[in-house]
Protein backbone atom coordinates (compact mmCIF):
# COMPACT_ATOMS: atom_id res chain seq x y z
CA UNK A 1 112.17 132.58 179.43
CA UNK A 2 111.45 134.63 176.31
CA UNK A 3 114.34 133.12 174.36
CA UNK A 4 112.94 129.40 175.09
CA UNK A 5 109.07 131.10 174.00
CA UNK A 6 110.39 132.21 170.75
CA UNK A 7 111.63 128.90 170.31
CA UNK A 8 108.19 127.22 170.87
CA UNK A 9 106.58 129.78 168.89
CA UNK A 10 108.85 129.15 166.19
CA UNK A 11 107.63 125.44 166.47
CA UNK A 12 104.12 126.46 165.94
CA UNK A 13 101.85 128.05 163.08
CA UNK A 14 99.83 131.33 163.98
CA UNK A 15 98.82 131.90 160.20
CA UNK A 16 96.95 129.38 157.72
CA UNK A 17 96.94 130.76 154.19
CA UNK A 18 97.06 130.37 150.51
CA UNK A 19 98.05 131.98 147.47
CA UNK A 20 97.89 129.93 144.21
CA UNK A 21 100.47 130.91 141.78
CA UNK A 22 99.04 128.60 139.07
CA UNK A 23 96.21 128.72 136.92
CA UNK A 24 95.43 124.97 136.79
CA UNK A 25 95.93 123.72 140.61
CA UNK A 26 92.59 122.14 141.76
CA UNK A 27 93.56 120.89 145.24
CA UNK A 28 96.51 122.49 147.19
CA UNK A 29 98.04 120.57 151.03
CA UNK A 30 99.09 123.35 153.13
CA UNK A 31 103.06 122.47 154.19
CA UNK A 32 102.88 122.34 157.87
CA UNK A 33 106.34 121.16 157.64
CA UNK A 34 106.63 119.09 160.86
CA UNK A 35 104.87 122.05 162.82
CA UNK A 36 101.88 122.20 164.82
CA UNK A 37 98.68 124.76 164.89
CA UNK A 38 98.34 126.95 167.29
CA UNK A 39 94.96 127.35 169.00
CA UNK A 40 93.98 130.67 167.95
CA UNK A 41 95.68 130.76 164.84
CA UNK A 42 94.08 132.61 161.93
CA UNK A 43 93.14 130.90 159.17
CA UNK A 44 92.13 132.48 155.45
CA UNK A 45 90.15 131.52 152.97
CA UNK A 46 90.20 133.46 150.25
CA UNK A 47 86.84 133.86 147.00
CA UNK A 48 86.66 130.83 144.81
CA UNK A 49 88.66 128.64 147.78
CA UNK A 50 87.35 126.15 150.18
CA UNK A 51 89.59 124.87 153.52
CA UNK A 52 89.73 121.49 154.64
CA UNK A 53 90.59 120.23 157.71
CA UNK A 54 91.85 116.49 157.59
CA UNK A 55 92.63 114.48 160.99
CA UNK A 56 94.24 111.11 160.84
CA UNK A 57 92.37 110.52 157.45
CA UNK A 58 89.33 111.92 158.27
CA UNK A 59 87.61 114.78 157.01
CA UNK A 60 86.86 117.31 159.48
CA UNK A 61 85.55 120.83 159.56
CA UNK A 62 85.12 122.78 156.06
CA UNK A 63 85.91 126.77 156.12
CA UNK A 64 83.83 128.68 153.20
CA UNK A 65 85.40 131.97 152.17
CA UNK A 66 86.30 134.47 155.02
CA UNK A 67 89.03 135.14 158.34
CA UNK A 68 88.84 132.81 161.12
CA UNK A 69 89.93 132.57 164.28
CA UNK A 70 90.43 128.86 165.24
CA UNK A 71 88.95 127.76 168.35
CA UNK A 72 86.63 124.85 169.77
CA UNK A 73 83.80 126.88 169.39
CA UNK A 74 84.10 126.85 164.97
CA UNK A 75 85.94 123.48 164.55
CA UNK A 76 82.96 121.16 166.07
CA UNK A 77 84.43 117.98 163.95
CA UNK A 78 87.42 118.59 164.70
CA UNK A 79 86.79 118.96 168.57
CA UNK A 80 84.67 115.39 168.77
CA UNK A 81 87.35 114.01 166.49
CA UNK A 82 90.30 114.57 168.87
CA UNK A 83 87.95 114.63 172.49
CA UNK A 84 88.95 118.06 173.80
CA UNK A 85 87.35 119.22 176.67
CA UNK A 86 85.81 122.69 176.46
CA UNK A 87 87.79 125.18 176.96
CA UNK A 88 91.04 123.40 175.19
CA UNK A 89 93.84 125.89 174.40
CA UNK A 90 97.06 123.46 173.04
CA UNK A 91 98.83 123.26 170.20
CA UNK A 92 97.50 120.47 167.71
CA UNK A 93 98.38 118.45 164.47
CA UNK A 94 96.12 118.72 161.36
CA UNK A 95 96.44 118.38 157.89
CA UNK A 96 94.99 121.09 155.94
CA UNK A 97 93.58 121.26 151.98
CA UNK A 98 92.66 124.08 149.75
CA UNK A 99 90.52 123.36 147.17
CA UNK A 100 90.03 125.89 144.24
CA UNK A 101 86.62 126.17 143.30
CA UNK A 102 87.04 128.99 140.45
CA UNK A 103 86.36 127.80 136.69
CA UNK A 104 89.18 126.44 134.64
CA UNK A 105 88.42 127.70 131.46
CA UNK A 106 89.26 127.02 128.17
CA UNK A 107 90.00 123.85 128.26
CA UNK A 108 90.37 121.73 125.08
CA UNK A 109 88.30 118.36 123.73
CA UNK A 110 88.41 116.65 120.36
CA UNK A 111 87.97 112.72 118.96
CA UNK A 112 91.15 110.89 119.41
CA UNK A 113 89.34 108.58 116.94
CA UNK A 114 86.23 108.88 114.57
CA UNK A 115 82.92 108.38 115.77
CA UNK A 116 80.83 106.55 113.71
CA UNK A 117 77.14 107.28 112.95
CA UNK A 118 74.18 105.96 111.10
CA UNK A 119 73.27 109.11 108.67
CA UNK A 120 69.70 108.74 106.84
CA UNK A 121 71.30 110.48 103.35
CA UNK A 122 74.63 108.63 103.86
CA UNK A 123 74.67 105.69 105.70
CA UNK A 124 77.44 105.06 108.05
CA UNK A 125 79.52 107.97 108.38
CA UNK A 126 82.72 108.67 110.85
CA UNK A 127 82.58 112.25 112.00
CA UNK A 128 85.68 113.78 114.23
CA UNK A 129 84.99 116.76 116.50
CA UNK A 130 86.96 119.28 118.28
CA UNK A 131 86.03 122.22 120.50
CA UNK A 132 86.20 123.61 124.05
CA UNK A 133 84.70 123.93 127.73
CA UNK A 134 85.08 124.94 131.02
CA UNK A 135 84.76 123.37 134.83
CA UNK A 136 85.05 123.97 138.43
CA UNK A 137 84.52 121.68 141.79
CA UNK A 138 81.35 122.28 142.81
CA UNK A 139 81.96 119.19 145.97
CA UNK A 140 85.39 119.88 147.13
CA UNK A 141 84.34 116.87 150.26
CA UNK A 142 83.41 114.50 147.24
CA UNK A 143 86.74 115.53 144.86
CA UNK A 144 88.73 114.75 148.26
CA UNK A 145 87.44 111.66 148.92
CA UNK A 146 87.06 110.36 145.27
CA UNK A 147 90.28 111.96 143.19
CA UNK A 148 92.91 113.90 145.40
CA UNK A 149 94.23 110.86 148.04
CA UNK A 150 97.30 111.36 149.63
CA UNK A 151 98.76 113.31 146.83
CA UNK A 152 100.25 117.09 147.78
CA UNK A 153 98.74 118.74 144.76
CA UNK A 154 95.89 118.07 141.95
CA UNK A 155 95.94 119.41 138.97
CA UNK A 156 93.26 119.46 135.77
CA UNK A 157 95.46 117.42 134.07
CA UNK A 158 95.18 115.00 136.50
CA UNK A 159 90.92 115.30 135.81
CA UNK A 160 90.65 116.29 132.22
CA UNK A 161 91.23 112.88 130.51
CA UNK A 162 88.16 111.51 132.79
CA UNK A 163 86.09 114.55 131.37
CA UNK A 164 87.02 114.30 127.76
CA UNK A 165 86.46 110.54 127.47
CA UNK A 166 83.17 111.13 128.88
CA UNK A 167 82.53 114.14 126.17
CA UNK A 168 83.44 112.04 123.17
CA UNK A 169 80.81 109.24 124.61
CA UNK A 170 77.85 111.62 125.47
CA UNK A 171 78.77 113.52 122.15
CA UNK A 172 77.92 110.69 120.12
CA UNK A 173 74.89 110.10 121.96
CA UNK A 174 73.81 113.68 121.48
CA UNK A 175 74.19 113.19 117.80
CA UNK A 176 72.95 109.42 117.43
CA UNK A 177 69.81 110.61 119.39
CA UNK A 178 69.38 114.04 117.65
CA UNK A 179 68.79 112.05 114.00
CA UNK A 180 70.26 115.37 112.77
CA UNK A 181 71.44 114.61 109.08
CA UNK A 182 75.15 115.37 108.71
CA UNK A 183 74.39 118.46 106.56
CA UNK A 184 72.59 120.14 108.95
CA UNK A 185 74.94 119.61 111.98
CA UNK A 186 76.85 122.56 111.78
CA UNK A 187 73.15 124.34 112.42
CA UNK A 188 72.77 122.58 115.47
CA UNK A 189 75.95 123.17 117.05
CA UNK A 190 74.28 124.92 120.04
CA UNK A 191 71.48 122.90 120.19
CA UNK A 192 73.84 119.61 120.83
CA UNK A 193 76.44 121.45 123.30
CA UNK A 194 73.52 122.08 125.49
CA UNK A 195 72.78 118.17 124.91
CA UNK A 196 76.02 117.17 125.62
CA UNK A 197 76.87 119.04 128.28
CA UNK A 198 73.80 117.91 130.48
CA UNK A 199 74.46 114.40 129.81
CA UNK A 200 78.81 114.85 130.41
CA UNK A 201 77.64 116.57 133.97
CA UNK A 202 75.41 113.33 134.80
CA UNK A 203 78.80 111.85 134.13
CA UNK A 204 81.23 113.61 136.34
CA UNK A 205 78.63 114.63 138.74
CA UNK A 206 80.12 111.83 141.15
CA UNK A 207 83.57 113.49 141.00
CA UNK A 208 82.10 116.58 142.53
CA UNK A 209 83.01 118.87 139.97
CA UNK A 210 80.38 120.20 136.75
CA UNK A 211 80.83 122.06 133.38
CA UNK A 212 79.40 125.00 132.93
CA UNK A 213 79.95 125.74 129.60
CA UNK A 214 80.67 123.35 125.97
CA UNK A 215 81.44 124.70 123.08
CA UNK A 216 80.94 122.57 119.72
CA UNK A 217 83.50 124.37 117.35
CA UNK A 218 83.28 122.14 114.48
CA UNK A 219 82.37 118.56 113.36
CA UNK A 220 84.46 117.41 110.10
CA UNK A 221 82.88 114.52 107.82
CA UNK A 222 84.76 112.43 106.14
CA UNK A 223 86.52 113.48 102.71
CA UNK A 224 84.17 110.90 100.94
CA UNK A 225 81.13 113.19 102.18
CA UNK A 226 82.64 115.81 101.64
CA UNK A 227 83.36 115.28 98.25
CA UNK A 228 80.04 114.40 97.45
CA UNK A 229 78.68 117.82 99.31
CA UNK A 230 80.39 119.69 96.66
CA UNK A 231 79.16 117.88 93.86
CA UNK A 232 75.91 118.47 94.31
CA UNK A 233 76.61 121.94 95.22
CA UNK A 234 78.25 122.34 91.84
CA UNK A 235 75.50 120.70 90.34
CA UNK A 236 72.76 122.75 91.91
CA UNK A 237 74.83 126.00 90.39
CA UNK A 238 74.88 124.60 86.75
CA UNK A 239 70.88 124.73 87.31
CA UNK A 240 70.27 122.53 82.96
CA UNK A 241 72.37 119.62 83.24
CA UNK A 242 72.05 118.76 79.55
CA UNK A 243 73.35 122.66 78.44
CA UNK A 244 76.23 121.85 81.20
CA UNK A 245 77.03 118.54 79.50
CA UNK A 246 77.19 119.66 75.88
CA UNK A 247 79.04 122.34 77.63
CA UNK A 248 81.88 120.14 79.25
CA UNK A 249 81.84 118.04 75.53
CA UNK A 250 82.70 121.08 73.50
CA UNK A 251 85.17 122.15 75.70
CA UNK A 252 86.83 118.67 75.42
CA UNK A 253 86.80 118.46 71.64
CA UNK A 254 88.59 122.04 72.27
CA UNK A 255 91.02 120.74 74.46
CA UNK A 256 91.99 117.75 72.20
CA UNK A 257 91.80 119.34 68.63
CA UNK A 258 94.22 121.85 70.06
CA UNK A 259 96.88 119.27 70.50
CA UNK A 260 98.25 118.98 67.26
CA UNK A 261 99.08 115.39 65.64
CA UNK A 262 97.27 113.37 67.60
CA UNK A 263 94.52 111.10 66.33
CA UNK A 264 92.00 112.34 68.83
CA UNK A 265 92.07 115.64 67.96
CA UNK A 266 91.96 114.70 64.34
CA UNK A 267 88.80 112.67 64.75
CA UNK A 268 87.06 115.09 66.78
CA UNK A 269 88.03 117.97 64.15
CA UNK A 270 86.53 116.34 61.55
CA UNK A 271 83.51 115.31 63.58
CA UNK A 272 83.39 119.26 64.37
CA UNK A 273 83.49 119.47 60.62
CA UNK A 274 80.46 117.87 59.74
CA UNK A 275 78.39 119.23 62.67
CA UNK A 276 79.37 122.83 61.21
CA UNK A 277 78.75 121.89 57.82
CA UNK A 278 75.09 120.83 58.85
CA UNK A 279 74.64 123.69 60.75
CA UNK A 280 75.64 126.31 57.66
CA UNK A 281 73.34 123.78 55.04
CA UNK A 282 71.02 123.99 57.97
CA UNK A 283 70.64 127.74 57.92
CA UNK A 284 71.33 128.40 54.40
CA UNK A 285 67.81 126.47 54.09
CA UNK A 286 66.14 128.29 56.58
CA UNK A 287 67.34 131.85 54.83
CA UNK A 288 66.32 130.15 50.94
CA UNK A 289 62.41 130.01 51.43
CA UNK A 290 61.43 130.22 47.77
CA UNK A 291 62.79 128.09 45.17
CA UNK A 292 64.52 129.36 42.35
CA UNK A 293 63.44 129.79 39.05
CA UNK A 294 64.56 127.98 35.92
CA UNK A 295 65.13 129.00 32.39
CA UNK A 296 62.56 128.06 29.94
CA UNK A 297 64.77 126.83 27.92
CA UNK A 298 66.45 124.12 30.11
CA UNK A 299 64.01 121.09 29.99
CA UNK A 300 64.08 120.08 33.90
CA UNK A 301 63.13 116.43 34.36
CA UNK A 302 60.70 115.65 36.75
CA UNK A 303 62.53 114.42 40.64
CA UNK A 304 61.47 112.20 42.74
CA UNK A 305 60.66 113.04 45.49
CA UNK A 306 64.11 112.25 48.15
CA UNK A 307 62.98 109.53 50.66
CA UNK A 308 64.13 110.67 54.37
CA UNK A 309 67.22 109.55 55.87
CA UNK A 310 66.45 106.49 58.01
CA UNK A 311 67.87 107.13 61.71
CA UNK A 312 71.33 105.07 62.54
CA UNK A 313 70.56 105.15 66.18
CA UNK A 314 71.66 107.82 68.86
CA UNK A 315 74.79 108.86 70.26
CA UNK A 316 75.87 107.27 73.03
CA UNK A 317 77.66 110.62 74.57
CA UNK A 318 75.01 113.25 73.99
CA UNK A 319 71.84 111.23 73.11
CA UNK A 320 71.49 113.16 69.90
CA UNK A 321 70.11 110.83 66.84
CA UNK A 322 72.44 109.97 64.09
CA UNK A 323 71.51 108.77 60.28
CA UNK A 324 72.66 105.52 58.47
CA UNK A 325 76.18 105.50 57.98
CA UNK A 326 77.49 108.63 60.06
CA UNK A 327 80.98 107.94 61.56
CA UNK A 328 80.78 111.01 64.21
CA UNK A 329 78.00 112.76 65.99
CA UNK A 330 77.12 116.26 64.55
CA UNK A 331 76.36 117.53 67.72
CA UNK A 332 79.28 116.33 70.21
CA UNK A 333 81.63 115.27 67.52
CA UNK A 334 81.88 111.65 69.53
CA UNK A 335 82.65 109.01 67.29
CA UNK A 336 79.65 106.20 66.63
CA UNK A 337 80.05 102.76 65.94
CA UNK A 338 79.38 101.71 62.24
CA UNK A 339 76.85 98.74 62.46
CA UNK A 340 74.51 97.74 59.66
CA UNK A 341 70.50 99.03 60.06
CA UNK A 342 67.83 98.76 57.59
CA UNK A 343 66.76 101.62 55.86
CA UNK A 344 63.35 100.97 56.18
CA UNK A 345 62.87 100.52 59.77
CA UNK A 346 66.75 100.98 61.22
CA UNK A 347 66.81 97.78 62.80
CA UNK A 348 70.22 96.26 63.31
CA UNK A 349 71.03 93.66 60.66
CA UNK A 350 73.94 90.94 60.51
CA UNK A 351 76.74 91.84 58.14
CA UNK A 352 76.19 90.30 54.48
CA UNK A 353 72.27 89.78 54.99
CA UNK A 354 69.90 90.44 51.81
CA UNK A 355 66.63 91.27 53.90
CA UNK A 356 65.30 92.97 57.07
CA UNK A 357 64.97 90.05 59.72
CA UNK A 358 62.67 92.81 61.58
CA UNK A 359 60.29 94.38 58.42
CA UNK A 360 61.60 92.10 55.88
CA UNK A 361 62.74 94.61 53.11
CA UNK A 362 65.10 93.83 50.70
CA UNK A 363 68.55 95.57 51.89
């Protein structure tokens, strides 16, 4: 007799347990492997695990955390399922399911493709995102039903694309609806995780699992934007555009006049030329206040007095005004186009006319 009992015990289960080896197994089966349960058997569920009873495709009784002893008395479902009579003490067929209800953290997100925007300084914009979150099954009777099927194991794999097509969708609502300029979004990171993260959980709610955290770690604009950004932060560092422009054109006619040969830098040297040569008359002028005397001897005839230069026009690099006849800016050095003005007024005249069509004087 005992050799035939070990036998049947052999054929039956006493203990109901599991120990995940994993760190990204959602739902577990329990391998009864052809065997029955044993009424009486002990059954553990261990913190951040849930225990499912399943019979013939049905769910039955749900075990929280803790030891138990299985009898009629705590598997109610399971009892009206299968019509035992009280008191029933046999061996019986279930199928059992461990669902892990611990987070799965750091799990990744980002845009397979950009997400485009409406951007009050920019216009349309595509933005591209990337950053992280974490889960856990807060239904395990609704993941069972509405994910895990007949399958012997689910995994987040098996969940995660579901969850980060819904983050890339409630992402760009966050962002559309925010009407935060693309500037300032990297201020707002926090503000539009919380966003998002409410509106991905009204999302998944359905598949009985919930984030609990989402994490915004960066939003890139495009290079275009980008671009631009710097620009103006280079401009805003310059502070006087126009000293930062005559800057840039002096350090061009440098650049040029120190290749040696070429026309350019030939041009530009002698336009440097003549701007120096102003500049030293120029202060010679302002050092010369008093005129100087003459011999009374030398019989000076009376000058007349030297009519001012009309104005040629302006330069069209640095704006700076040029007289009649000048061939290069004395300020920039750029080189001006030679066109006929009167000298009277300085209005352009056609080649080979006598008088002024503007003032009429006689040219």
């Amino acid at each position: 007799m005992g050799f035939f009992s070990n036998i049947v015990k052999g054929q039956l289960i006493d203990v109901i347990e599991w120990t995940d080896s994993t760190n990204d197994t959602i739902v577990h089966k329990y391998d009864m492997n052809g065997k029955e349960i044993m009424m009486g058997a002990q059954l553990t569920v261990r913190e951040s695990q849930v225990a499912i009873f399943v019979n013939e495709g049905q769910l039955a009784d749900i075990f929280r955390p803790g030891r138990y002893e299985l009898q009629t008395s705590n598997m109610p479902i399971l009892t009206a399922l299968k019509s035992w009579k009280y008191g029933f003490n046999s061996p019986f067929k279930s199928d059992v399911y461990f669902i892990n209800t611990k987070q799965f953290l750091d799990r990744k997100w980002g845009t397979a493709n950009p997400v485009m925007m409406r951007d009050t300084e920019f216009g349309v914009i595509r933005l591209r995102g990337f950053g992280s979150y974490a889960f856990h099954v807060t239904d395990p009777e609704t993941l069972l039903k509405e994910c895990f099927g007949t399958n012997t194991t689910y995994r987040v794999s098996d969940i995660e694309d579901q969850i980060k097509r819904q983050t890339v969708s409630s992402l760009s609502d966050a962002i559309a609806e925010s009407k935060i300029p693309a500037l300032d979004l990297a201020a707002n990171y926090d503000e539009l995780s919380q966003f998002a993260m409410a509106a991905i959980n009204q999302k998944i709610m359905h598949l009985g699992v919930q984030l609990t955290t989402f994490v915004i770690e960066n939003i890139s604009l495009p290079e275009e934007v980008e671009k631009a950004m710097d620009r103006r932060t280079s401009m805003g560092v310059v502070g006087d555009l126009n000293k930062y422009t005559q800057f840039q054109a002096a350090e061009a006619m440098r650049e040029s006049a120190s290749q040696p040969g070429s026309v350019a830098g030939t041009g530009i040297g002698m336009g440097a030329g003549v701007a120096m040569g102003q500049m030293f008359a120029q202060s010679i002028g302002n050092v010369t206040q008093q005129p100087v005397q003459q011999p009374v001897y030398q019989q000076q005839a009376p000058q007349a007095p030297q009519a001012p230069q009309a104005p040629g026009g302006f330069c069209p690099s640095c704006g700076n005004p040029f007289t009649v006849g000048a061939k290069f800016c004395a300020n920039c050095g750029e080189k001006l186009q030679t066109a006929a003005v009167c000298p009277k007024c300085g209005n352009e005249v056609m080649p080979g006319a006598k008088f002024c069509a503007n003032c009429g004087e006689k040219l």
